[in-house]
Protein backbone atom coordinates (compact mmCIF):
# COMPACT_ATOMS: atom_id res chain seq x y z
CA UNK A 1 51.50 103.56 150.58
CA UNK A 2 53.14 106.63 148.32
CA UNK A 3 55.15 105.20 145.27
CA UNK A 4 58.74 105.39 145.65
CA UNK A 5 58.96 107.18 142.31
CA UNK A 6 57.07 110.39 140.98
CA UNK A 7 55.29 110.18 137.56
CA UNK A 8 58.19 112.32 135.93
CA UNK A 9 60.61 109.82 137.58
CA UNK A 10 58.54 106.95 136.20
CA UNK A 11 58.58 108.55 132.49
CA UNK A 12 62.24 109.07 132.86
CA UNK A 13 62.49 105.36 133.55
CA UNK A 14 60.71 104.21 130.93
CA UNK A 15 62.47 106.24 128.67
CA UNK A 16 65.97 104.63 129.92
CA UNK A 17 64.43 101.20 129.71
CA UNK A 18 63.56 101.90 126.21
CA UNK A 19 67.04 103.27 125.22
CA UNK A 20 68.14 99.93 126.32
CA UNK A 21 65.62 97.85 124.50
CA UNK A 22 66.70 99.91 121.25
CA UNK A 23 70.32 99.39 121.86
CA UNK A 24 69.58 95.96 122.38
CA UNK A 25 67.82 95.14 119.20
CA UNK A 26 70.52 96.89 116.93
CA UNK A 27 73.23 95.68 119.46
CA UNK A 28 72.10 91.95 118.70
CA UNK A 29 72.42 92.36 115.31
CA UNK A 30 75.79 93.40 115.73
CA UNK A 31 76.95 90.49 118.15
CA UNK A 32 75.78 88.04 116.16
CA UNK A 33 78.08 89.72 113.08
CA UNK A 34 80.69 89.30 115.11
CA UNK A 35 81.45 93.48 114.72
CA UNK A 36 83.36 95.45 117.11
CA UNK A 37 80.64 97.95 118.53
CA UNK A 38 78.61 94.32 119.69
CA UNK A 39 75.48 94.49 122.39
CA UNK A 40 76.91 95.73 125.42
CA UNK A 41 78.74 98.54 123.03
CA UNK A 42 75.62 99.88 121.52
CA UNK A 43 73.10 100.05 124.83
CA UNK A 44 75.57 101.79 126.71
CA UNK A 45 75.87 104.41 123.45
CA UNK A 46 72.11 104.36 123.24
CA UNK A 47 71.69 104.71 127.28
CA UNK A 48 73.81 107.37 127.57
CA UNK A 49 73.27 109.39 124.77
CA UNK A 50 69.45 109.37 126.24
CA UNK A 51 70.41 110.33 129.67
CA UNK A 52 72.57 113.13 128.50
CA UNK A 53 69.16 114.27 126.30
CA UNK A 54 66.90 114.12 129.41
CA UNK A 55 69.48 115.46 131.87
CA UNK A 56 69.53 118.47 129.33
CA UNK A 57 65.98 119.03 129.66
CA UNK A 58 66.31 121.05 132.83
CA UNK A 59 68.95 123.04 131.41
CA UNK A 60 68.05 126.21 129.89
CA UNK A 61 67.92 126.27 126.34
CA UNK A 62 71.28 127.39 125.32
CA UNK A 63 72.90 124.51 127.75
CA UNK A 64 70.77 121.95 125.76
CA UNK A 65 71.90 122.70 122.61
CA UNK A 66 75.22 122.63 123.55
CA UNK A 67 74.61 119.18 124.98
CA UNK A 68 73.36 117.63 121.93
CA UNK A 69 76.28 119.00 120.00
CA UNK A 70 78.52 117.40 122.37
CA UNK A 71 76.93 114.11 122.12
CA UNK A 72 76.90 114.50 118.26
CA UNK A 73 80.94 115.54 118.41
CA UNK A 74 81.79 113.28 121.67
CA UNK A 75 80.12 109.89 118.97
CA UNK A 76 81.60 110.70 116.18
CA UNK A 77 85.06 110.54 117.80
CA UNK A 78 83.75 106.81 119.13
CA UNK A 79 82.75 105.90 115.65
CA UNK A 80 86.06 107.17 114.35
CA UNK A 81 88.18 104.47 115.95
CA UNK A 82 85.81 101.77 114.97
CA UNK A 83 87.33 102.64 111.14
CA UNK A 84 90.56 100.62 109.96
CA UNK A 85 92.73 100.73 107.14
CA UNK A 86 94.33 97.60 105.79
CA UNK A 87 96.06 98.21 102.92
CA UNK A 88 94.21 99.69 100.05
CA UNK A 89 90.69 98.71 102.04
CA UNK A 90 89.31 100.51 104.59
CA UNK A 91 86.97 98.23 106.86
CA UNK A 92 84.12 99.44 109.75
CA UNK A 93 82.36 101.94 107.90
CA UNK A 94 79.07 100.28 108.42
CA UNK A 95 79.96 100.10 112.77
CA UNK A 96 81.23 103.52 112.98
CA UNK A 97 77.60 104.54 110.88
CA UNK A 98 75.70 102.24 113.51
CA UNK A 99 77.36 104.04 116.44
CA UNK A 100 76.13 107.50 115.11
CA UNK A 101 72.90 106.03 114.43
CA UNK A 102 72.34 104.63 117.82
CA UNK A 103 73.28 107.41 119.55
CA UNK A 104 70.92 109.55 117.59
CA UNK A 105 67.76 106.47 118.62
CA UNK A 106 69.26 107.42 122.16
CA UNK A 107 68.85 111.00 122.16
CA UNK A 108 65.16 110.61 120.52
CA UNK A 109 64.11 108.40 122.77
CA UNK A 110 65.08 110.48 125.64
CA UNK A 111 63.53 113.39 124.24
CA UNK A 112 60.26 111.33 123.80
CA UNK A 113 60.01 111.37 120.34
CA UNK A 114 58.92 107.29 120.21
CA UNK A 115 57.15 107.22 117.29
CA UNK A 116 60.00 108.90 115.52
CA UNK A 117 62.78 106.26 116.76
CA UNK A 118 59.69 103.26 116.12
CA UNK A 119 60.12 104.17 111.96
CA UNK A 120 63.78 104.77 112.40
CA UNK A 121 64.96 101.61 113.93
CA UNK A 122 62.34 99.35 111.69
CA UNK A 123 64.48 101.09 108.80
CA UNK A 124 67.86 100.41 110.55
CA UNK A 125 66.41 96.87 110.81
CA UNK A 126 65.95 96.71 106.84
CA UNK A 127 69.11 98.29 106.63
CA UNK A 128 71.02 95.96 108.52
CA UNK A 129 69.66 92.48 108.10
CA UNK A 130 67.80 92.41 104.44
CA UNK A 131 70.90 94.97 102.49
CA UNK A 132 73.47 92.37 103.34
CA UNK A 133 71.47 89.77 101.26
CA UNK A 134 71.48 92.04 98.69
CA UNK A 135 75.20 93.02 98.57
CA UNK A 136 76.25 89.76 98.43
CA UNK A 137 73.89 89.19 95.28
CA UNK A 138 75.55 92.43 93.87
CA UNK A 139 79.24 90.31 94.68
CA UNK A 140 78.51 87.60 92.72
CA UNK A 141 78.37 90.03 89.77
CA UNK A 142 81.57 90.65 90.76
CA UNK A 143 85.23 89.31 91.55
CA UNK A 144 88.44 90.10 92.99
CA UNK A 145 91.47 89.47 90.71
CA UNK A 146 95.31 90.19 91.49
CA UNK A 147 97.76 91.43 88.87
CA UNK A 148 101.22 91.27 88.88
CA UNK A 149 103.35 93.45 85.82
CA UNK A 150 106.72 93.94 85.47
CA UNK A 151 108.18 96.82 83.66
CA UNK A 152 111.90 97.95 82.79
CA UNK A 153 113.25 100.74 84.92
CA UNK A 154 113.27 102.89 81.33
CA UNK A 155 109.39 102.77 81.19
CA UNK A 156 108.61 103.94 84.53
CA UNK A 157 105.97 106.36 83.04
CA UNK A 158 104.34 102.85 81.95
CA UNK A 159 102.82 102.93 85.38
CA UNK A 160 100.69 106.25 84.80
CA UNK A 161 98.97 104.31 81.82
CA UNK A 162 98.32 101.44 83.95
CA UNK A 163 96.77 103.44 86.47
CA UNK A 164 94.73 105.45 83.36
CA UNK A 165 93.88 101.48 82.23
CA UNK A 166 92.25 100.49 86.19
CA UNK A 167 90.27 104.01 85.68
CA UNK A 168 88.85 103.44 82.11
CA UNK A 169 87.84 100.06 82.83
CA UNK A 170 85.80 100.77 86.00
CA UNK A 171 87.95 98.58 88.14
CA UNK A 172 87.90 99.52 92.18
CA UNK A 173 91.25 99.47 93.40
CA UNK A 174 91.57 96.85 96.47
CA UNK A 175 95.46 97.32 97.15
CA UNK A 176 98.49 98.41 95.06
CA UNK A 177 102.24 97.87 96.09
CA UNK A 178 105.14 97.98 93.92
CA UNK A 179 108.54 96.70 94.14
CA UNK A 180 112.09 98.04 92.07
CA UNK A 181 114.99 96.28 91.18
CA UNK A 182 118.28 98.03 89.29
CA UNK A 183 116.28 97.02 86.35
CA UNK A 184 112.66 96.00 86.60
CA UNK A 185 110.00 97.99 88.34
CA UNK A 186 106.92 95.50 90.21
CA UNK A 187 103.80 97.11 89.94
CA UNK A 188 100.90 94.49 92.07
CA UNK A 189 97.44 95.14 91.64
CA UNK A 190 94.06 93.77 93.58
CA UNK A 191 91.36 94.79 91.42
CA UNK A 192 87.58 94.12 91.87
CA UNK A 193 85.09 94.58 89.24
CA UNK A 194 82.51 93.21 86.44
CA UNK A 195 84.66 90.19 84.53
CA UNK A 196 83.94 91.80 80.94
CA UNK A 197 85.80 94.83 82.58
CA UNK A 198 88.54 92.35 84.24
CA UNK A 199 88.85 90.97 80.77
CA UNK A 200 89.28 94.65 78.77
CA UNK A 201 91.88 95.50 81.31
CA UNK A 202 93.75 92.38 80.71
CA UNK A 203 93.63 93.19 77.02
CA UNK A 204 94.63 96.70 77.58
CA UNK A 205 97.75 95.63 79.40
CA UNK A 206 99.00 92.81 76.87
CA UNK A 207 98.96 95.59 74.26
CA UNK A 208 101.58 97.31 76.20
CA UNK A 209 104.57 96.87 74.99
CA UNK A 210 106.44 97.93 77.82
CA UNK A 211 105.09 95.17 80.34
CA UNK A 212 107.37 92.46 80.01
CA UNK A 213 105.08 89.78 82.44
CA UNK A 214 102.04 89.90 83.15
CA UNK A 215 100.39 87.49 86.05
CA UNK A 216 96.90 87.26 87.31
């Protein structure tokens, strides 16, 4: 009895079935992180960004370039609304990367290039899974503070220096908001850096003459 399926239609499956297991493995990872672009998200990116690659194969060459820049633009405006911006933070940087990386393990795998996408995805792995241990070793180094300083109207400029202050002490600016009154001038800060630099800054600002409070 003749197989239902040619060898070329058997490769092509295999190659699908192994855009799925990719998009899987990175897709887990994902879910269990509770992120936006979870398991389902990521083997349908990885799926289809491999079908598009092998449909492109029987396209002459110019049409398959023009394919792969498509999925490459068609991605990155996927990955683009997995970024928000709350505040002063701006949060899914590391989903919107995964998305572009997934779709690029999709397009090698349906271009065959498996021992390519083997290395790559044992890196994403590493990536994924053993740098979060080490970020949150790199936080402990580091905390989060929030300052509160209130200036007179008449020293507006004050804020400039304050600004100069978060800058020479090698503070990363979380959020800033600021408030005015007829008289006074609210300047709140969320500040994240080394606590010897925390503690220069605070040092820096009680020198100021024209900060009447200061709150942290």
């Amino acid at each position: 009895m003749d197989s239902i399926l040619s060898p070329h239609d058997g490769e092509i499956l295999i190659r699908l079935c192994l855009a799925v297991a990719v998009g899987g493995v990175i897709g887990a990872e994902r879910e269990y992180r509770d992120k936006s672009a979870g398991f389902r998200t990521i083997i349908l990116i990885t799926l289809g960004s491999a079908l598009f690659t092998i449909l492109s194969e029987s396209m002459p060459d110019a049409a398959t370039s023009r394919v792969t820049a498509n999925i490459v633009t068609g991605i990155g405006f996927l990955g683009a609304g997995a970024i928000m911006r709350d505040g002063g933070r701006v949060g899914g940087l590391t989903t919107a990367a995964t998305i572009w990386l997934s779709a690029a393990l999709g397009m090698g795998v349906g271009a065959g290039q498996l021992h390519v996408i083997g290395m790559t995805l044992g890196i994403t792995l590493i990536v994924l899974v053993v740098f979060p241990l080490l970020e949150r070793w790199i936080d402990r180094k580091r905390e989060t503070r929030q300052y509160k300083m209130v200036l007179s109207t008449e020293n507006a400029d004050q804020l400039l220096r304050i600004e100069e202050a978060v800058q020479a002490c090698s503070l990363q600016v979380f959020e800033r908001h600021r408030s005015k009154t007829v008289a006074t001038i609210t300047s709140t800060w969320t500040l994240r850096g080394r606590p010897q630099d925390q503690e220069r800054f605070v040092e820096r600002m009680i020198q100021e003459e024209a900060i009447r409070e200061l709150t942290y």
